[in-house]
PDB file of N, CA and C in Angstrom:
ATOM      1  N   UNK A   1     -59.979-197.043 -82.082  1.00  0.00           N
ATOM      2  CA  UNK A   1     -58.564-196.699 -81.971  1.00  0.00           C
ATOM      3  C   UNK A   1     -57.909-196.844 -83.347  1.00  0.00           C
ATOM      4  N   UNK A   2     -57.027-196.025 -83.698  1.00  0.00           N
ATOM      5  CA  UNK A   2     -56.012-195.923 -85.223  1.00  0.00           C
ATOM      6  C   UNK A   2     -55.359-197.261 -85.098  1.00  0.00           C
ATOM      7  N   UNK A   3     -54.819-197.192 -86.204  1.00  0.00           N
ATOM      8  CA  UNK A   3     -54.062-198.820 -86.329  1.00  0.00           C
ATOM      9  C   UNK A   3     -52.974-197.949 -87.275  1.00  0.00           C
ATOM     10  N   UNK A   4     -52.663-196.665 -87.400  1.00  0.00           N
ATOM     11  CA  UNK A   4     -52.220-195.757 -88.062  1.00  0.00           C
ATOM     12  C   UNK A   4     -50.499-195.788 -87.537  1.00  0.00           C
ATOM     13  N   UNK A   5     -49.932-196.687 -87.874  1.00  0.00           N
ATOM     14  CA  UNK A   5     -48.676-196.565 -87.159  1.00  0.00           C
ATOM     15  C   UNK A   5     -47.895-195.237 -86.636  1.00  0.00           C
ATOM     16  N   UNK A   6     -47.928-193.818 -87.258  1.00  0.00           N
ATOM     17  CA  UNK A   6     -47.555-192.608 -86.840  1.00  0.00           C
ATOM     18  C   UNK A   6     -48.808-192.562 -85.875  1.00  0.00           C
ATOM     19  N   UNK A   7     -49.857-192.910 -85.919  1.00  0.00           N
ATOM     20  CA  UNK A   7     -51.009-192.314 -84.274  1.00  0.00           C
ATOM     21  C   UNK A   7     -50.246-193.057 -83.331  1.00  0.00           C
ATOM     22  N   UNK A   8     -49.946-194.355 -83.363  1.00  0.00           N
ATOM     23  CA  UNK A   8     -49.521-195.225 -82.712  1.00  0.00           C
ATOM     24  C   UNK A   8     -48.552-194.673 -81.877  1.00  0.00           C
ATOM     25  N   UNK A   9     -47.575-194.432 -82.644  1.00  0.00           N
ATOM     26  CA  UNK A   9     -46.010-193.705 -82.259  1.00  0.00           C
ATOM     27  C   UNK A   9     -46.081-192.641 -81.481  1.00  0.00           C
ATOM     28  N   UNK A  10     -47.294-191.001 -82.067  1.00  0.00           N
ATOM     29  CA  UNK A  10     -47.377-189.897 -81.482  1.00  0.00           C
ATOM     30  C   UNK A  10     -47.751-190.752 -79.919  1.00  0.00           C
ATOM     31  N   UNK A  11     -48.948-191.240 -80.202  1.00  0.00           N
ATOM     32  CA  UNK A  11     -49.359-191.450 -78.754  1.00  0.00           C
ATOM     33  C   UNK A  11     -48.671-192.079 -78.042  1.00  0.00           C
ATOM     34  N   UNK A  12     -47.783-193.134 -78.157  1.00  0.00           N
ATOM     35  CA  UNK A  12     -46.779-194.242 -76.959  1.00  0.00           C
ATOM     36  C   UNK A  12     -46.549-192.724 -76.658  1.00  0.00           C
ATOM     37  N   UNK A  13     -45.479-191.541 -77.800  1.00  0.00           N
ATOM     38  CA  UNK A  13     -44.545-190.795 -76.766  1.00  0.00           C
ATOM     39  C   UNK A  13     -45.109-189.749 -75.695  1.00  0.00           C
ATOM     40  N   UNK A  14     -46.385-189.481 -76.621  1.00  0.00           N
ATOM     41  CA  UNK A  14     -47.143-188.230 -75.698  1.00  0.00           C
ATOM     42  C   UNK A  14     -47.207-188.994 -74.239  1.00  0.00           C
ATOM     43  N   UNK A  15     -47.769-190.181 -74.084  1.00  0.00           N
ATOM     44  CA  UNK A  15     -47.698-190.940 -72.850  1.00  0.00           C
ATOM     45  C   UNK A  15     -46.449-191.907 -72.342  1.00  0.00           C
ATOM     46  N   UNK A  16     -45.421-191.291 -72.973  1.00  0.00           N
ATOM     47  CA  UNK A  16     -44.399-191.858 -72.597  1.00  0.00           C
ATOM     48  C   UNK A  16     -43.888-193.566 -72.433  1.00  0.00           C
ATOM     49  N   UNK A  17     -44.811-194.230 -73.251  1.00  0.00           N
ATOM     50  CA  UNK A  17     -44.738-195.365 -73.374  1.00  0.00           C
ATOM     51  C   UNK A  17     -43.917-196.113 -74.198  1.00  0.00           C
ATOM     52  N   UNK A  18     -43.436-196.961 -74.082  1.00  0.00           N
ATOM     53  CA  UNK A  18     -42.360-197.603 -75.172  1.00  0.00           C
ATOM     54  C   UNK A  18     -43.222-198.031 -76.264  1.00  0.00           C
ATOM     55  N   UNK A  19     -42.080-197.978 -77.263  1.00  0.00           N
ATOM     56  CA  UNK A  19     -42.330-198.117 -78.571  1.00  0.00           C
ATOM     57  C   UNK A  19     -41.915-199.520 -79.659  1.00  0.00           C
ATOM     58  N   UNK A  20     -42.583-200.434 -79.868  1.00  0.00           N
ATOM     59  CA  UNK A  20     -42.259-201.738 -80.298  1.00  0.00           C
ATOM     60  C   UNK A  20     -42.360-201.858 -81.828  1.00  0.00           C
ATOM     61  N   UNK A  21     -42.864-200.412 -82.357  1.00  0.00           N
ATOM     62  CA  UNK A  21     -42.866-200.137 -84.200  1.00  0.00           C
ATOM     63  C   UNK A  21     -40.842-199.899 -84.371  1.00  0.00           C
ATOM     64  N   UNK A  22     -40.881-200.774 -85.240  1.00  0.00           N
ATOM     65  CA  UNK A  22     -39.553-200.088 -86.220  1.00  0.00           C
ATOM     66  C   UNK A  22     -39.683-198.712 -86.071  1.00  0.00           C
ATOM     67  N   UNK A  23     -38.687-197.963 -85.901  1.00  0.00           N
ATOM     68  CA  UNK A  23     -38.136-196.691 -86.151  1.00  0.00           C
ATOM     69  C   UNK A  23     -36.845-196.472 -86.321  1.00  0.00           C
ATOM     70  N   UNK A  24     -36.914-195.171 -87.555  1.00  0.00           N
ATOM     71  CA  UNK A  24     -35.354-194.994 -88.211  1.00  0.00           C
ATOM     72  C   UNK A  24     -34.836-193.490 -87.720  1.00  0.00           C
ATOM     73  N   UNK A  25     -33.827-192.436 -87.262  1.00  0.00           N
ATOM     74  CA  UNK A  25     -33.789-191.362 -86.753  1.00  0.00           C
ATOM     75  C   UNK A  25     -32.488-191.265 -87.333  1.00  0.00           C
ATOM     76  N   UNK A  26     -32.782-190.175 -88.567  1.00  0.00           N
ATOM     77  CA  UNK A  26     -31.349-189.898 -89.571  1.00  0.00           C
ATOM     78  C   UNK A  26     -31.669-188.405 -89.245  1.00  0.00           C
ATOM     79  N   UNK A  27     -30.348-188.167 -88.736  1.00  0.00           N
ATOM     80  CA  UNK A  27     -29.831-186.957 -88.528  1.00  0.00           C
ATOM     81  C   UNK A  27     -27.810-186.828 -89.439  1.00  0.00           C
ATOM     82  N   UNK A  28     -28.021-185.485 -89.278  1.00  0.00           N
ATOM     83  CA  UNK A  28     -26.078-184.988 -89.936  1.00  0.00           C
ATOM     84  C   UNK A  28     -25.118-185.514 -89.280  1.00  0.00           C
ATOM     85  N   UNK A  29     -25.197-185.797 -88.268  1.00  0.00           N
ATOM     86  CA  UNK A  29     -24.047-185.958 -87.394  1.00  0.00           C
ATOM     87  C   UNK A  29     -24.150-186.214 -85.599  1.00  0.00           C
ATOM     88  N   UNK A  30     -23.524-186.441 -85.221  1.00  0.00           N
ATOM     89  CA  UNK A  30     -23.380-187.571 -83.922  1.00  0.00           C
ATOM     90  C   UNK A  30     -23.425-186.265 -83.047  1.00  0.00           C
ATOM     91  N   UNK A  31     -24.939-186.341 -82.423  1.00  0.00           N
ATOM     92  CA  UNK A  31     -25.302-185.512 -81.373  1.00  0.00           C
ATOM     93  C   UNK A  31     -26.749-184.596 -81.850  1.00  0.00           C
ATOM     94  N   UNK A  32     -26.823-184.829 -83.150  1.00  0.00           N
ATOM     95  CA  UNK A  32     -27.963-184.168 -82.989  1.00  0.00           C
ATOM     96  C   UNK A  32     -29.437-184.900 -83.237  1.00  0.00           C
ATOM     97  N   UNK A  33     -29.226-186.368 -82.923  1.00  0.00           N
ATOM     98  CA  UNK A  33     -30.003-187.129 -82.261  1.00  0.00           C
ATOM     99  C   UNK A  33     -30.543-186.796 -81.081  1.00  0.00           C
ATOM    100  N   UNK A  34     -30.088-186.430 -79.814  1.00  0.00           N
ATOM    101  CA  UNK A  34     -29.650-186.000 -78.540  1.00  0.00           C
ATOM    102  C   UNK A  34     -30.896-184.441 -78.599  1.00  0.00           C
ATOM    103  N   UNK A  35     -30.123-183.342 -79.350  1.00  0.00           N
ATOM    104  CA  UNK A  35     -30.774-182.511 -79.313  1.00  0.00           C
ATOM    105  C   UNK A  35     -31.987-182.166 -79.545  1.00  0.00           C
ATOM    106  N   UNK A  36     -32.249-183.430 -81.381  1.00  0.00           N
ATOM    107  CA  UNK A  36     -33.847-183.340 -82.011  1.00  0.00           C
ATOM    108  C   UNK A  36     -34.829-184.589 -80.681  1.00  0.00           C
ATOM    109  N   UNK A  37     -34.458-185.461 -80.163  1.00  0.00           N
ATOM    110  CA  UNK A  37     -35.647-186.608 -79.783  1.00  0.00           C
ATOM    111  C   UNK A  37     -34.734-187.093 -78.531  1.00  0.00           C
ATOM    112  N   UNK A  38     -33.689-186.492 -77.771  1.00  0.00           N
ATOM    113  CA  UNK A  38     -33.044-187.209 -76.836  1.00  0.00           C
ATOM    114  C   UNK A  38     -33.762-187.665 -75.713  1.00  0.00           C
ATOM    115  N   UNK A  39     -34.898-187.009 -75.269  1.00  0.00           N
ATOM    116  CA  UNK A  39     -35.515-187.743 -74.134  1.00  0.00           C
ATOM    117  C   UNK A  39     -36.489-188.730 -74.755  1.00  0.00           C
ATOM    118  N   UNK A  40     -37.054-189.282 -75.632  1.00  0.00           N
ATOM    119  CA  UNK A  40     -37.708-190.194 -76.293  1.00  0.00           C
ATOM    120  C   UNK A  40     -36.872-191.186 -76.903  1.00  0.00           C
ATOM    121  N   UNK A  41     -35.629-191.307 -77.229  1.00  0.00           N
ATOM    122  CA  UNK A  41     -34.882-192.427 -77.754  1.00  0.00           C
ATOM    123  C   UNK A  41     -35.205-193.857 -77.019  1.00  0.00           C
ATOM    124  N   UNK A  42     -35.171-193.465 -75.391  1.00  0.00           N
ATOM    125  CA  UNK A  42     -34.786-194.486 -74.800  1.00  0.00           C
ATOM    126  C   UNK A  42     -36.222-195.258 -74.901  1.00  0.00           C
ATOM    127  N   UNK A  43     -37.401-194.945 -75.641  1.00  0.00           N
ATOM    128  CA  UNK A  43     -39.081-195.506 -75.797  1.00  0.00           C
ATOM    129  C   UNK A  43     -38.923-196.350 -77.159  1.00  0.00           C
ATOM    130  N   UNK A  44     -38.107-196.097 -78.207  1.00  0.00           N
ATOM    131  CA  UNK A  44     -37.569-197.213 -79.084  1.00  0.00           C
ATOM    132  C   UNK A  44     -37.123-198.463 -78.606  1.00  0.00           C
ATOM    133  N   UNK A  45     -37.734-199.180 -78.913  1.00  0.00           N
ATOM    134  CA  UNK A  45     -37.221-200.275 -78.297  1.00  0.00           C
ATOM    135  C   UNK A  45     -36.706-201.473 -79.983  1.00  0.00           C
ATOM    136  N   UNK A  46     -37.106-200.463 -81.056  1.00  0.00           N
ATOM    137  CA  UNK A  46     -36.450-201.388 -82.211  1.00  0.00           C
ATOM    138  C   UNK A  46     -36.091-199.853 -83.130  1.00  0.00           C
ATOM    139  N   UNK A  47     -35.326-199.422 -82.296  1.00  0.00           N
ATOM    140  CA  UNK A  47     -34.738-198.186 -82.925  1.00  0.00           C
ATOM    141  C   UNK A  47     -33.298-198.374 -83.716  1.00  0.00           C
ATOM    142  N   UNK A  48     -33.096-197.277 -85.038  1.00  0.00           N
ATOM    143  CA  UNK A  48     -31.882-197.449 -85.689  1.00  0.00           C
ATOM    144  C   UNK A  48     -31.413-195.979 -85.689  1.00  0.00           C
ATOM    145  N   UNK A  49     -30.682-195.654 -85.464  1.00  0.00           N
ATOM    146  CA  UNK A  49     -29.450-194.166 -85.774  1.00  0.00           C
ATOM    147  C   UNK A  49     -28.979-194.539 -86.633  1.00  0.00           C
ATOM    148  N   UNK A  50     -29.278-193.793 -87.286  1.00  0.00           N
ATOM    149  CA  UNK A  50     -28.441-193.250 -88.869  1.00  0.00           C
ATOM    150  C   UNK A  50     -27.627-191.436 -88.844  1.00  0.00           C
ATOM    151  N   UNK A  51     -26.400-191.882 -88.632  1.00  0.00           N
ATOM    152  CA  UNK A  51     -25.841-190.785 -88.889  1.00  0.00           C
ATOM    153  C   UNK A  51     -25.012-190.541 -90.657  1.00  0.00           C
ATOM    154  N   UNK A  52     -25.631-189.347 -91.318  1.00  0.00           N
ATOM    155  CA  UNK A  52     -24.871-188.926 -92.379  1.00  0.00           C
ATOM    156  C   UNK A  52     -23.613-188.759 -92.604  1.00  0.00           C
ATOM    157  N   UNK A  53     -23.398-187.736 -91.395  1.00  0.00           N
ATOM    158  CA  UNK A  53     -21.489-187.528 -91.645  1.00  0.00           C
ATOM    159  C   UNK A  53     -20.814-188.291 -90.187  1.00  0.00           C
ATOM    160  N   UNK A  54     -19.272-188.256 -90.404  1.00  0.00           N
ATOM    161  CA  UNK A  54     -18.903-188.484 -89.260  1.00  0.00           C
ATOM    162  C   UNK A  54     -18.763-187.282 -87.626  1.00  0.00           C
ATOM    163  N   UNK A  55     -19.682-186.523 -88.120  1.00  0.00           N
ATOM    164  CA  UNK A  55     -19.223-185.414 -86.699  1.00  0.00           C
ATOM    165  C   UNK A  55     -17.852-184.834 -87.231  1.00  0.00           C
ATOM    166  N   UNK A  56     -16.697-184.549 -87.720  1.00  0.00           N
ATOM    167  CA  UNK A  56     -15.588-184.363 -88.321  1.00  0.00           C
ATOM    168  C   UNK A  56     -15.041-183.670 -89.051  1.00  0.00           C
ATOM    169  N   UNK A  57     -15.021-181.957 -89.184  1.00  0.00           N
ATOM    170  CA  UNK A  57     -14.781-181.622 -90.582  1.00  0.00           C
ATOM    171  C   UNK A  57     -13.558-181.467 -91.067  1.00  0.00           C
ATOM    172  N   UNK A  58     -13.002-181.651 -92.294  1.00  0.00           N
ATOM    173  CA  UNK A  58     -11.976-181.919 -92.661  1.00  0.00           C
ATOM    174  C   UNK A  58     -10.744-180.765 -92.521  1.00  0.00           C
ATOM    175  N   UNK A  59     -11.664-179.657 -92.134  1.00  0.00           N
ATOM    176  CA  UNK A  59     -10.524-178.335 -91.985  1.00  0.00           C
ATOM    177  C   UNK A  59      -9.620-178.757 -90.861  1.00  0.00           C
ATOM    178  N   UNK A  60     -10.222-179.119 -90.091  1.00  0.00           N
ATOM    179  CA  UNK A  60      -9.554-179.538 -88.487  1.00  0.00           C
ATOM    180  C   UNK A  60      -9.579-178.346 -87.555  1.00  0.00           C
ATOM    181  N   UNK A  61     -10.433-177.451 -88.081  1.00  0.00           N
ATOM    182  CA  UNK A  61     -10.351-176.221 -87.077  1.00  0.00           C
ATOM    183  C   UNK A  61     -11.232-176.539 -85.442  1.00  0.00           C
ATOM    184  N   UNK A  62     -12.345-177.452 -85.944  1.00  0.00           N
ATOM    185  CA  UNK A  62     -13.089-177.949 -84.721  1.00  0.00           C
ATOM    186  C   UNK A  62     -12.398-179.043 -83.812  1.00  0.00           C
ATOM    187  N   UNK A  63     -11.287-179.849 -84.538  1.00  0.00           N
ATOM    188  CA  UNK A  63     -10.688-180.929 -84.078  1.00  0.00           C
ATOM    189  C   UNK A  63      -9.452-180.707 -83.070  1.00  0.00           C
ATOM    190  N   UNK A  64      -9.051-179.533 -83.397  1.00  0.00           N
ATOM    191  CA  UNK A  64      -7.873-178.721 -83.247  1.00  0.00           C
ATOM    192  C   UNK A  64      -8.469-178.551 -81.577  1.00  0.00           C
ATOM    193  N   UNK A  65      -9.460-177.215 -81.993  1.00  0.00           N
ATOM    194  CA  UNK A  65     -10.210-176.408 -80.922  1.00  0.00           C
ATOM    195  C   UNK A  65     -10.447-177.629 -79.426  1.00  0.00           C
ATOM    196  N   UNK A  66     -10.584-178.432 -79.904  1.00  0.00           N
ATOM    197  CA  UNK A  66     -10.981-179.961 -78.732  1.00  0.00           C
ATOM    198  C   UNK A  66     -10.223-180.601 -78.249  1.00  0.00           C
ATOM    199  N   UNK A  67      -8.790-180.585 -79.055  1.00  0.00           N
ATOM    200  CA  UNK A  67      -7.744-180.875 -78.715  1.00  0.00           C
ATOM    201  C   UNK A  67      -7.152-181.914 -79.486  1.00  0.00           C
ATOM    202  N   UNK A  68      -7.402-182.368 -80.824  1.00  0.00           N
ATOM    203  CA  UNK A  68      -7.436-183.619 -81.376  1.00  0.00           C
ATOM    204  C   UNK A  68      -6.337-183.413 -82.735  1.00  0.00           C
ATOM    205  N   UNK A  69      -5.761-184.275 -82.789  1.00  0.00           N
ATOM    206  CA  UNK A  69      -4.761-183.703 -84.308  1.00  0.00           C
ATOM    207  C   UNK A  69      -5.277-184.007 -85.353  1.00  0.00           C
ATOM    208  N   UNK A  70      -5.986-185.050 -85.532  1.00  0.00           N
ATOM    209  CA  UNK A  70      -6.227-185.495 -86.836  1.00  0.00           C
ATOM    210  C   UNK A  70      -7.862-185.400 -86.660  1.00  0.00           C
ATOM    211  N   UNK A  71      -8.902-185.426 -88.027  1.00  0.00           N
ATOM    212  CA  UNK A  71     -10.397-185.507 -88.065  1.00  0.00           C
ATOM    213  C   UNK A  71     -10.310-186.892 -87.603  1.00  0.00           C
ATOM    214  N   UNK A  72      -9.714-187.834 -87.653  1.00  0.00           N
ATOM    215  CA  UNK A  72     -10.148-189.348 -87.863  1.00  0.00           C
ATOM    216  C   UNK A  72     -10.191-189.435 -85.637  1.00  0.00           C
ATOM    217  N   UNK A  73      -9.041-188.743 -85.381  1.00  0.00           N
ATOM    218  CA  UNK A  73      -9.193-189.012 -84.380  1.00  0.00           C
ATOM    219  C   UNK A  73     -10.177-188.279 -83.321  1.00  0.00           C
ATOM    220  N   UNK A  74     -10.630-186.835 -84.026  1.00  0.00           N
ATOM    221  CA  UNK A  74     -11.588-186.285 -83.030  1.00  0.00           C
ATOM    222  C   UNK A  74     -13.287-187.386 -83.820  1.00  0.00           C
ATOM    223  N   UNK A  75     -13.650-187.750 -84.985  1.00  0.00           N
ATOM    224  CA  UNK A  75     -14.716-188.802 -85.395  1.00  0.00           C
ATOM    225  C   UNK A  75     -14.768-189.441 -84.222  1.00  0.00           C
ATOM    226  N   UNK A  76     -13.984-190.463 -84.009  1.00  0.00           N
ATOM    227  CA  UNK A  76     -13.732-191.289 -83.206  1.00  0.00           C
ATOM    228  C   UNK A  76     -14.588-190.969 -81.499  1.00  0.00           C
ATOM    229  N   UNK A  77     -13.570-189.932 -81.358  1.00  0.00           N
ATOM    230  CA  UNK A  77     -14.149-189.276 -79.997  1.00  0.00           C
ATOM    231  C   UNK A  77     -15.772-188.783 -80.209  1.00  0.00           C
ATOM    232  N   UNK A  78     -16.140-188.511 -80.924  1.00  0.00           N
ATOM    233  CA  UNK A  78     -17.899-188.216 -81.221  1.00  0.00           C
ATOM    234  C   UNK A  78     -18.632-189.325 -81.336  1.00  0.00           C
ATOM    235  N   UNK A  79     -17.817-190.404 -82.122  1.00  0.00           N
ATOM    236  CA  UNK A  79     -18.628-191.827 -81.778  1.00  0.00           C
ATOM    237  C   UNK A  79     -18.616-192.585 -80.472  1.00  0.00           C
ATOM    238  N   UNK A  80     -17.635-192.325 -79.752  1.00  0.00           N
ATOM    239  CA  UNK A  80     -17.447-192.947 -78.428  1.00  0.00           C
ATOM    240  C   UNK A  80     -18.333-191.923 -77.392  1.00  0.00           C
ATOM    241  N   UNK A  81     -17.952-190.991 -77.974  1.00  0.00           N
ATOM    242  CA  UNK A  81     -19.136-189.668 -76.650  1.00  0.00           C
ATOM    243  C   UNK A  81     -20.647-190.162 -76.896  1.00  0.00           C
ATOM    244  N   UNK A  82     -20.966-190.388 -78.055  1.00  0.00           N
ATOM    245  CA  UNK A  82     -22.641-190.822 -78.626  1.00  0.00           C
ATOM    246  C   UNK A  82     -22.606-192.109 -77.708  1.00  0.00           C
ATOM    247  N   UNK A  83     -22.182-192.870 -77.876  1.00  0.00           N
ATOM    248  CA  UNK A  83     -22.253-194.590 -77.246  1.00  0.00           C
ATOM    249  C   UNK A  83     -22.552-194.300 -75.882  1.00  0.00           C
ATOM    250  N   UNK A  84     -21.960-193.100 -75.195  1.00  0.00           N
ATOM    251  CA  UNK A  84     -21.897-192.875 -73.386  1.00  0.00           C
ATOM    252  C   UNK A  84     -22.433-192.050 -73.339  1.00  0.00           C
ATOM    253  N   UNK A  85     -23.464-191.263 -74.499  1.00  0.00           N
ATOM    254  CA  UNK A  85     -24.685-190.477 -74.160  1.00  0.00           C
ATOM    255  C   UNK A  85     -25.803-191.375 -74.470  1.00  0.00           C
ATOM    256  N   UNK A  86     -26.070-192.209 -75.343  1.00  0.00           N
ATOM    257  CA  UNK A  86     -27.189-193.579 -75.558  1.00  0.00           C
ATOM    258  C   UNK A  86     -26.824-194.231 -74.417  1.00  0.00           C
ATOM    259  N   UNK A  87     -25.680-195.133 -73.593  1.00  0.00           N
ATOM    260  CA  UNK A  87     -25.676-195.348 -72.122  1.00  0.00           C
ATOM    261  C   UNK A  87     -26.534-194.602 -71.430  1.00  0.00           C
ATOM    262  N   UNK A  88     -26.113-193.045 -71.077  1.00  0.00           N
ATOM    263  CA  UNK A  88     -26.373-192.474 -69.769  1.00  0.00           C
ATOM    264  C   UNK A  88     -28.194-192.279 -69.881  1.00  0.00           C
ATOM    265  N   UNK A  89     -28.763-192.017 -71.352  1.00  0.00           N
ATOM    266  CA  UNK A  89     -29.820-192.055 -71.069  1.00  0.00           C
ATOM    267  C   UNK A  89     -30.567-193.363 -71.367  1.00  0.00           C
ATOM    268  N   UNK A  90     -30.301-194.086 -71.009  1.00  0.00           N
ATOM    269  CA  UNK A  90     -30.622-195.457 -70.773  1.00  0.00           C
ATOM    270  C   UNK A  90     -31.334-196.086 -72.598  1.00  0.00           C
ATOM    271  N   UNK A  91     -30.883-195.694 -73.160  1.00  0.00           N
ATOM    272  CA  UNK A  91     -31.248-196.440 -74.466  1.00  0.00           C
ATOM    273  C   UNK A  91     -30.228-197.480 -75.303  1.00  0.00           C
ATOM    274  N   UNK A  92     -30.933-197.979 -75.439  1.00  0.00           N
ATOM    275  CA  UNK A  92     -30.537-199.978 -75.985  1.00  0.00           C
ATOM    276  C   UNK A  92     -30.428-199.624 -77.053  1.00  0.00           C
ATOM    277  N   UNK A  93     -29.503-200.192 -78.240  1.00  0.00           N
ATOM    278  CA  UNK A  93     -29.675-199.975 -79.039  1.00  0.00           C
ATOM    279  C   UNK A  93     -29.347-201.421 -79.701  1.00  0.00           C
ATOM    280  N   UNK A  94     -30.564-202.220 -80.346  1.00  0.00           N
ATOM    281  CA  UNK A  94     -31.157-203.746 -80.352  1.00  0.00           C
ATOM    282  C   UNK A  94     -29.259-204.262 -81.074  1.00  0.00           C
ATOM    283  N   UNK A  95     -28.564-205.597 -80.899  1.00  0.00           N
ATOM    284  CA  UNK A  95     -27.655-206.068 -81.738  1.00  0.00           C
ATOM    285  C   UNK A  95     -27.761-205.764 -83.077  1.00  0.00           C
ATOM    286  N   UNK A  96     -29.072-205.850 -83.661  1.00  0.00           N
ATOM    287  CA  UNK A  96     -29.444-206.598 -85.528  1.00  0.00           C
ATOM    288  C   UNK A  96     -29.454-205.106 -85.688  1.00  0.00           C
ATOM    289  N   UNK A  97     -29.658-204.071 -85.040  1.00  0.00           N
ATOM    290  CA  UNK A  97     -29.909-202.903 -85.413  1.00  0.00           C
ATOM    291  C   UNK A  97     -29.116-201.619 -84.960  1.00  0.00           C
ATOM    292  N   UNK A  98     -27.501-201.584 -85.071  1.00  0.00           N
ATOM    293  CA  UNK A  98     -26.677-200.704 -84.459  1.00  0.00           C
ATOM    294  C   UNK A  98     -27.022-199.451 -85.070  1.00  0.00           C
ATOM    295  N   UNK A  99     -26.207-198.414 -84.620  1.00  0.00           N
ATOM    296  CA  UNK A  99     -26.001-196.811 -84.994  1.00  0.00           C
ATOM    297  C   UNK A  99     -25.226-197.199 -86.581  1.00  0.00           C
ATOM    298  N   UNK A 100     -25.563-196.468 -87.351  1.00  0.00           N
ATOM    299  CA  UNK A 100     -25.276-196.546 -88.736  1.00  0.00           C
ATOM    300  C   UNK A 100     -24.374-195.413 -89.214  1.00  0.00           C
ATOM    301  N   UNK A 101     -23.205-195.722 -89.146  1.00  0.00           N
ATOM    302  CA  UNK A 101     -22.604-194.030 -89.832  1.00  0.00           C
ATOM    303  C   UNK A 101     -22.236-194.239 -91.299  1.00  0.00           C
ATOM    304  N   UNK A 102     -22.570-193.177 -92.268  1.00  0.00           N
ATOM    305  CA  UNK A 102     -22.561-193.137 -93.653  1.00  0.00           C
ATOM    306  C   UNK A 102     -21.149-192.689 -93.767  1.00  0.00           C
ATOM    307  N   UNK A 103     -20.496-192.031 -92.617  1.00  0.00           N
ATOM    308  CA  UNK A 103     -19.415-191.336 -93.262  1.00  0.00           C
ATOM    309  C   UNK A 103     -18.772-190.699 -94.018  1.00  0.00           C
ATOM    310  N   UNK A 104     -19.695-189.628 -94.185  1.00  0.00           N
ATOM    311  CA  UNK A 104     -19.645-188.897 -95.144  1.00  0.00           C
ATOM    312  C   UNK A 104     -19.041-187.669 -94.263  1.00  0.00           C
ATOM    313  N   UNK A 105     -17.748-186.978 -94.804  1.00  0.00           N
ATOM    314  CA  UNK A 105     -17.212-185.942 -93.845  1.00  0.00           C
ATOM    315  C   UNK A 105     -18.065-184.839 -93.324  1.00  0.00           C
ATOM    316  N   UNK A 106     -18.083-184.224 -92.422  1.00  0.00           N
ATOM    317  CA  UNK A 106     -18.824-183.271 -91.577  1.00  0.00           C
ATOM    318  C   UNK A 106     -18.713-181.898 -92.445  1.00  0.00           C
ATOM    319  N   UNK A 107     -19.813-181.636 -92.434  1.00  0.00           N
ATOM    320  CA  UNK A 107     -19.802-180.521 -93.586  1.00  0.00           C
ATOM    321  C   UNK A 107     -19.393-180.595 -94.936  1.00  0.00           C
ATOM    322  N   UNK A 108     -19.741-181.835 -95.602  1.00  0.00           N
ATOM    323  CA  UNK A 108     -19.363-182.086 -96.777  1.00  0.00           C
ATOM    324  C   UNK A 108     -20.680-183.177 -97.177  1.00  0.00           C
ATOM    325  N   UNK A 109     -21.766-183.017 -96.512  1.00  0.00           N
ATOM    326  CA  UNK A 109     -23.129-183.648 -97.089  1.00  0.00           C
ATOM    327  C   UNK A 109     -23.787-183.091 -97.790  1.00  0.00           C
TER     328      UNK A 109
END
């Protein structure tokens, strides 16, 4: 058997088994965690989210469209929607190791 930490990893997920290796999952922005690995998050069990931007772009044309006046306040709403999409699909996300946002504006990475 590999001792190959990526064999390790492919195989827990191919068999759907949890995952007790460190893992890091940097994506642009809040949700496309969800889209690239959303049914496998919840097999991290020492998982970190790293988001680049805040979900947010500064035009406000997307913020507007959602109903939100300001970027700061539709951010907000993308970080609170992420928290109750990591809820609904049952993934922990450890104390020592929260969701990480760089904050860097949305479309400005």
């Amino acid at each position: 058997m590999s001792t190959d930490p990526v064999d390790t990893v492919l195989l827990a997920l191919s068999q759907r088994q949890p995952i007790d290796l460190p893992a890091a999952v940097v994506v642009a922005h809040p949700d496309d965690e969800t889209i690239g690995v959303g049914p496998f998050l919840r097999l991290f069990r020492r998982l970190r989210l790293i988001h680049v931007t805040d979900g947010a772009p500064r035009n406000l044309q997307d913020a507007r469209a959602m109903g939100f006046d300001s970027c700061e306040a539709y951010a907000r709403a993308r970080t609170q929607e992420l928290h109750a999409a990591l809820r609904a699909g049952g993934v922990t996300l450890p104390p020592s190791s929260p969701a990480l946002a760089l904050g860097v504006p949305d479309q400005g990475a």
